[in-house]
C-alpha atoms as a PDB file:
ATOM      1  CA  UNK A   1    -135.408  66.155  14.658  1.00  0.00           C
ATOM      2  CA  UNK A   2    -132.389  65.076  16.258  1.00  0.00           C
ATOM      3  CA  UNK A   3    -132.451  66.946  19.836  1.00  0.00           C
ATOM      4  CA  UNK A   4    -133.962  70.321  18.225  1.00  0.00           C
ATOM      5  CA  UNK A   5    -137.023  70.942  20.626  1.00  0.00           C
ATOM      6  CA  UNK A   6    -138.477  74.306  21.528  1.00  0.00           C
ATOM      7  CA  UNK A   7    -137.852  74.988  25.692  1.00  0.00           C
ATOM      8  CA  UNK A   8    -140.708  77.265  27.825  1.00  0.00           C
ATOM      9  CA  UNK A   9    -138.880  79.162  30.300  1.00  0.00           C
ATOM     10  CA  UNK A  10    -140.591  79.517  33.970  1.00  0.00           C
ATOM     11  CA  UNK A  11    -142.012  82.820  33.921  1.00  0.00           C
ATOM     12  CA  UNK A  12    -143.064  84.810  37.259  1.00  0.00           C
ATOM     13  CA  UNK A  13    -145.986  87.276  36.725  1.00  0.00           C
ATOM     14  CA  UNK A  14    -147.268  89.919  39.135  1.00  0.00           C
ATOM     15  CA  UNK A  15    -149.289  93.207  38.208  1.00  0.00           C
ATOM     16  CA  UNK A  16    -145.109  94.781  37.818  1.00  0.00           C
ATOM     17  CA  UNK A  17    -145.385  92.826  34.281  1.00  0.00           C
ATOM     18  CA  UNK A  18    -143.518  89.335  33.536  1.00  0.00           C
ATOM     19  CA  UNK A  19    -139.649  87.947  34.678  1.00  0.00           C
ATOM     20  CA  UNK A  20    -137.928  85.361  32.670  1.00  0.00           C
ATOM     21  CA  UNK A  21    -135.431  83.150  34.264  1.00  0.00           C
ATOM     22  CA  UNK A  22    -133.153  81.408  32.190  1.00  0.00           C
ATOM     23  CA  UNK A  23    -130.246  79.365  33.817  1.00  0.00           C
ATOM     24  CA  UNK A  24    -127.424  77.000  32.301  1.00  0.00           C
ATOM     25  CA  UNK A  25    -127.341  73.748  32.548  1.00  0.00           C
ATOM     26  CA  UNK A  26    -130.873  73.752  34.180  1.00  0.00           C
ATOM     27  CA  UNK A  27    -133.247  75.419  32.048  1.00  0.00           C
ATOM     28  CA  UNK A  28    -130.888  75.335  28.860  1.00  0.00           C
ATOM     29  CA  UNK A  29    -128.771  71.968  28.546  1.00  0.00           C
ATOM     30  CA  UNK A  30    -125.441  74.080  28.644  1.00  0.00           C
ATOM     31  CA  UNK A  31    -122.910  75.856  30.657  1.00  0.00           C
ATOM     32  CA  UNK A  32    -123.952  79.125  28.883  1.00  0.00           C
ATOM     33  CA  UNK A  33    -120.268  80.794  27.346  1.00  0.00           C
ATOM     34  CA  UNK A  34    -121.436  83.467  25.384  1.00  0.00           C
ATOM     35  CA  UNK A  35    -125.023  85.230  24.781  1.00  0.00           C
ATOM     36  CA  UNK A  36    -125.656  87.940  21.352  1.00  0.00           C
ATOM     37  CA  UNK A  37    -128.478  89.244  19.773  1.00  0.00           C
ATOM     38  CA  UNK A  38    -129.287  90.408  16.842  1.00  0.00           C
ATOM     39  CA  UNK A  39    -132.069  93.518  16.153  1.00  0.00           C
ATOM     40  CA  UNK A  40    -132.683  95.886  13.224  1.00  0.00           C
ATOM     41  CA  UNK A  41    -132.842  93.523  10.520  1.00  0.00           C
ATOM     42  CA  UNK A  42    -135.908  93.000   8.053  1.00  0.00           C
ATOM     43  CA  UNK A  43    -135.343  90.783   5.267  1.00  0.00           C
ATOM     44  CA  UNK A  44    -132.094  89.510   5.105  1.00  0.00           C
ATOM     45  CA  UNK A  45    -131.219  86.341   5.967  1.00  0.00           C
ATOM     46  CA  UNK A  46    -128.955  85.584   9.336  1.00  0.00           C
ATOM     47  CA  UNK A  47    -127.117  82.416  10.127  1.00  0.00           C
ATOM     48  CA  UNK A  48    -126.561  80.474   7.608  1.00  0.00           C
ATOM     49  CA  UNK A  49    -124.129  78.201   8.916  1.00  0.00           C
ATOM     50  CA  UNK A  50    -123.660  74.824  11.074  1.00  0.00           C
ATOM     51  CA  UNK A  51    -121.426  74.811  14.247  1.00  0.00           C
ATOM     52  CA  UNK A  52    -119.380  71.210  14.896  1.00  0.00           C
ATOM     53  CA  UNK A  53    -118.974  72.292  18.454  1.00  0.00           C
ATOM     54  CA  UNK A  54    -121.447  74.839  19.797  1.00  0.00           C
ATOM     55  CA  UNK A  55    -125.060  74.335  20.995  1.00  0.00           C
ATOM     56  CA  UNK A  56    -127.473  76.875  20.607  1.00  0.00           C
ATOM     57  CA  UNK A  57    -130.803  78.096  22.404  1.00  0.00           C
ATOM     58  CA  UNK A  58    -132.157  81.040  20.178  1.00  0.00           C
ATOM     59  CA  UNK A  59    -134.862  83.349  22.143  1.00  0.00           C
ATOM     60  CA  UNK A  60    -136.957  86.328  20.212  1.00  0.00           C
ATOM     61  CA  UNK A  61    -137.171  88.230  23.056  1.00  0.00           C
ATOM     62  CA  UNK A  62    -139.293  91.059  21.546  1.00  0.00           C
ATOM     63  CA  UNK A  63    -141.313  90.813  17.885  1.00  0.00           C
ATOM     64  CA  UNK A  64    -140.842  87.862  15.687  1.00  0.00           C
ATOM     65  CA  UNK A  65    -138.911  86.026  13.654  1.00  0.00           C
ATOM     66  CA  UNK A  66    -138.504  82.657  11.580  1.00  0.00           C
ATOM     67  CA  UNK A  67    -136.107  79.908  12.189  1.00  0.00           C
ATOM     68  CA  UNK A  68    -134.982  77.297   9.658  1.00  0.00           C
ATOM     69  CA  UNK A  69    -133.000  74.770  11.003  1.00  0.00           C
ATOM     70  CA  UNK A  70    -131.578  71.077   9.099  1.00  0.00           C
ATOM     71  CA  UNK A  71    -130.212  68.379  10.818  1.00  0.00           C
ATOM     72  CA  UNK A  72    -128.902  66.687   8.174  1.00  0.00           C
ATOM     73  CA  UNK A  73    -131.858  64.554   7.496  1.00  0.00           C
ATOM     74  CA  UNK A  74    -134.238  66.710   8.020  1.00  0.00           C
ATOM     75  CA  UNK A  75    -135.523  69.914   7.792  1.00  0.00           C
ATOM     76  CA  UNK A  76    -138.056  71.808   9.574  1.00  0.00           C
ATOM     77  CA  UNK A  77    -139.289  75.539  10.562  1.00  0.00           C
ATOM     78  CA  UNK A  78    -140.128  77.603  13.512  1.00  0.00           C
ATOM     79  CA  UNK A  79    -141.941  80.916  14.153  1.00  0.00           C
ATOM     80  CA  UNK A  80    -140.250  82.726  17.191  1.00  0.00           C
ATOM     81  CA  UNK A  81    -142.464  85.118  18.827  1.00  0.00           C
ATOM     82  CA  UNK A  82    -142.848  84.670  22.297  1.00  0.00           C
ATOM     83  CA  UNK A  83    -140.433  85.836  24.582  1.00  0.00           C
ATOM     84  CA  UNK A  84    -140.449  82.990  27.169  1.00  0.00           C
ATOM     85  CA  UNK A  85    -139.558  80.160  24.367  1.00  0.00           C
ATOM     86  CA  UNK A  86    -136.806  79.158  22.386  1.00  0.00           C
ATOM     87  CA  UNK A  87    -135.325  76.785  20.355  1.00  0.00           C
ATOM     88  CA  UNK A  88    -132.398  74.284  21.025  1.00  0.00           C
ATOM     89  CA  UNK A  89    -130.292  73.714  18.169  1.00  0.00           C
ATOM     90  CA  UNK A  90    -127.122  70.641  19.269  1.00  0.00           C
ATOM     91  CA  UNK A  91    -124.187  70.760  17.594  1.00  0.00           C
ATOM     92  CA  UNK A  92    -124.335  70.328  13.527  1.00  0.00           C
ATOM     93  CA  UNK A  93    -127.824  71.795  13.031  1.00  0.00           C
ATOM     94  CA  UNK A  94    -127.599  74.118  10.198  1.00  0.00           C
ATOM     95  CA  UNK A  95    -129.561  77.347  10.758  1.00  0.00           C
ATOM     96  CA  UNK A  96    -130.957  80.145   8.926  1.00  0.00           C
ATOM     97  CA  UNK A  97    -133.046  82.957  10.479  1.00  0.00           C
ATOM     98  CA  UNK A  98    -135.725  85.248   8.325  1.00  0.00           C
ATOM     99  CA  UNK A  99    -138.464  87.163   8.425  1.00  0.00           C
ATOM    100  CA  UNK A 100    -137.939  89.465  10.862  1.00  0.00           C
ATOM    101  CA  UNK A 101    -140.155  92.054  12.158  1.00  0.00           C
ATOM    102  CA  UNK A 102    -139.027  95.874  12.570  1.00  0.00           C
ATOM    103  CA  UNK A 103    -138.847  95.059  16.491  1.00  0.00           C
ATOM    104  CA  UNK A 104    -137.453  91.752  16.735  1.00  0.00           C
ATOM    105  CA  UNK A 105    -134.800  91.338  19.053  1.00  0.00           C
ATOM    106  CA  UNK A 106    -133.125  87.230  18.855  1.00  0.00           C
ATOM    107  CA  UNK A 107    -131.332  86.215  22.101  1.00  0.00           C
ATOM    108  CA  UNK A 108    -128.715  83.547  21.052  1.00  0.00           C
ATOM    109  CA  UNK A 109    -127.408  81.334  23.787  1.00  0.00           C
ATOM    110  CA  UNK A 110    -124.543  79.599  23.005  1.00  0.00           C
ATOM    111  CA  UNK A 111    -122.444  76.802  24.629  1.00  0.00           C
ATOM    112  CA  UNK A 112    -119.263  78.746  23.211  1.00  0.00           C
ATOM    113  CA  UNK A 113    -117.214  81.301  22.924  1.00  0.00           C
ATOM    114  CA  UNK A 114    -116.790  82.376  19.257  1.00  0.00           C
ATOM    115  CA  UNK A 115    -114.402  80.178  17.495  1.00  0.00           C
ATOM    116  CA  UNK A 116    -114.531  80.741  14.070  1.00  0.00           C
ATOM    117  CA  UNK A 117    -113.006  77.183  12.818  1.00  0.00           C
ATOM    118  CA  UNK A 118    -116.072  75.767  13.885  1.00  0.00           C
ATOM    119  CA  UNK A 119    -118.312  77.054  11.538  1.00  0.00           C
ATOM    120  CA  UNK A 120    -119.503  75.170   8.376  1.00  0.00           C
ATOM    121  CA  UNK A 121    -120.787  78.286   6.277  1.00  0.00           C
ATOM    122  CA  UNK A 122    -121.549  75.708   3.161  1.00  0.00           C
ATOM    123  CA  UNK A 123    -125.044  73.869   3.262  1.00  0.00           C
ATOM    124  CA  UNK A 124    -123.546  71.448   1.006  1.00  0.00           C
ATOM    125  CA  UNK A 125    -120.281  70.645   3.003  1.00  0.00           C
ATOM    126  CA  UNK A 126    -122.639  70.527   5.726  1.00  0.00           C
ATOM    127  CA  UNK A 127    -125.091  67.753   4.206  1.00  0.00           C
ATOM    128  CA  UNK A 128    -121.917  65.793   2.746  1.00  0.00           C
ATOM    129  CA  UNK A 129    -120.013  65.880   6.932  1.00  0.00           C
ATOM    130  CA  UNK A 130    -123.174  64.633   7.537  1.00  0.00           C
ATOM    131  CA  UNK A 131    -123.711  61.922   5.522  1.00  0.00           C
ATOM    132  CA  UNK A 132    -119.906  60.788   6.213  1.00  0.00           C
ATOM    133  CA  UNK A 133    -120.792  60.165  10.155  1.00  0.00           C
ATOM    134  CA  UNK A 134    -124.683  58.138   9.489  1.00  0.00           C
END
């Protein structure tokens, strides 16, 4: 699917409980430029859109949650649920997130700062951009 691929991050366990580590540009393929989350939802839909210049790692760091993601081509699903994986999404991957449980928590990583010029909120824009550059 075009460079999406689901990361482990090392994880150091003791009988304290578990540490993630997660560092740019060696255990995501970024400079990381801005991190959010988003929490309380249920059954609306998040995302939505496609980014032309940020890349994405998303991380549910507590509960669950489903991923959607379309590459143009493609398209393809993900549950998130563990809190020591996560999904990286290049540049132009639409995404949609679902399903979430009453304690999900999703860590987005982004390459980024917020530039909202950059975002393709149509699918079908999307699709046709991508069709233009096969």
């Amino acid at each position: 699917m075009n460079g999406i691929q689901k990361i482990v991050f090392p994880t150091h366990q003791d009988q304290r409980g578990s540490l993630v580590v997660v560092e740019g540009e060696k255990d995501v393929p970024f400079p990381i430029a801005r991190l959010f989350y988003i929490y309380g939802g249920g059954n609306e839909v998040r995302g939505c859109h496609a980014n032309r210049e940020s890349e994405f790692v998303l991380v549910n760091v507590s509960g669950s949650c489903k991923l959607r993601v379309h590459d143009g081509t493609k398209e393809h699903e993900f549950v998130l649920d563990q809190p020591n994986e996560g999904i990286y999404l290049p540049k132009m991957t639409w995404k949609e997130m679902y399903d979430f449980s009453k304690d999900a928590v999703l860590l987005c990583i982004a390459s980024t700062p917020y530039l909202a010029e950059e975002y393709i909120r149509d699918k079908e824009k999307f699709l046709k951009e991508m069709r233009q550059h096969e």
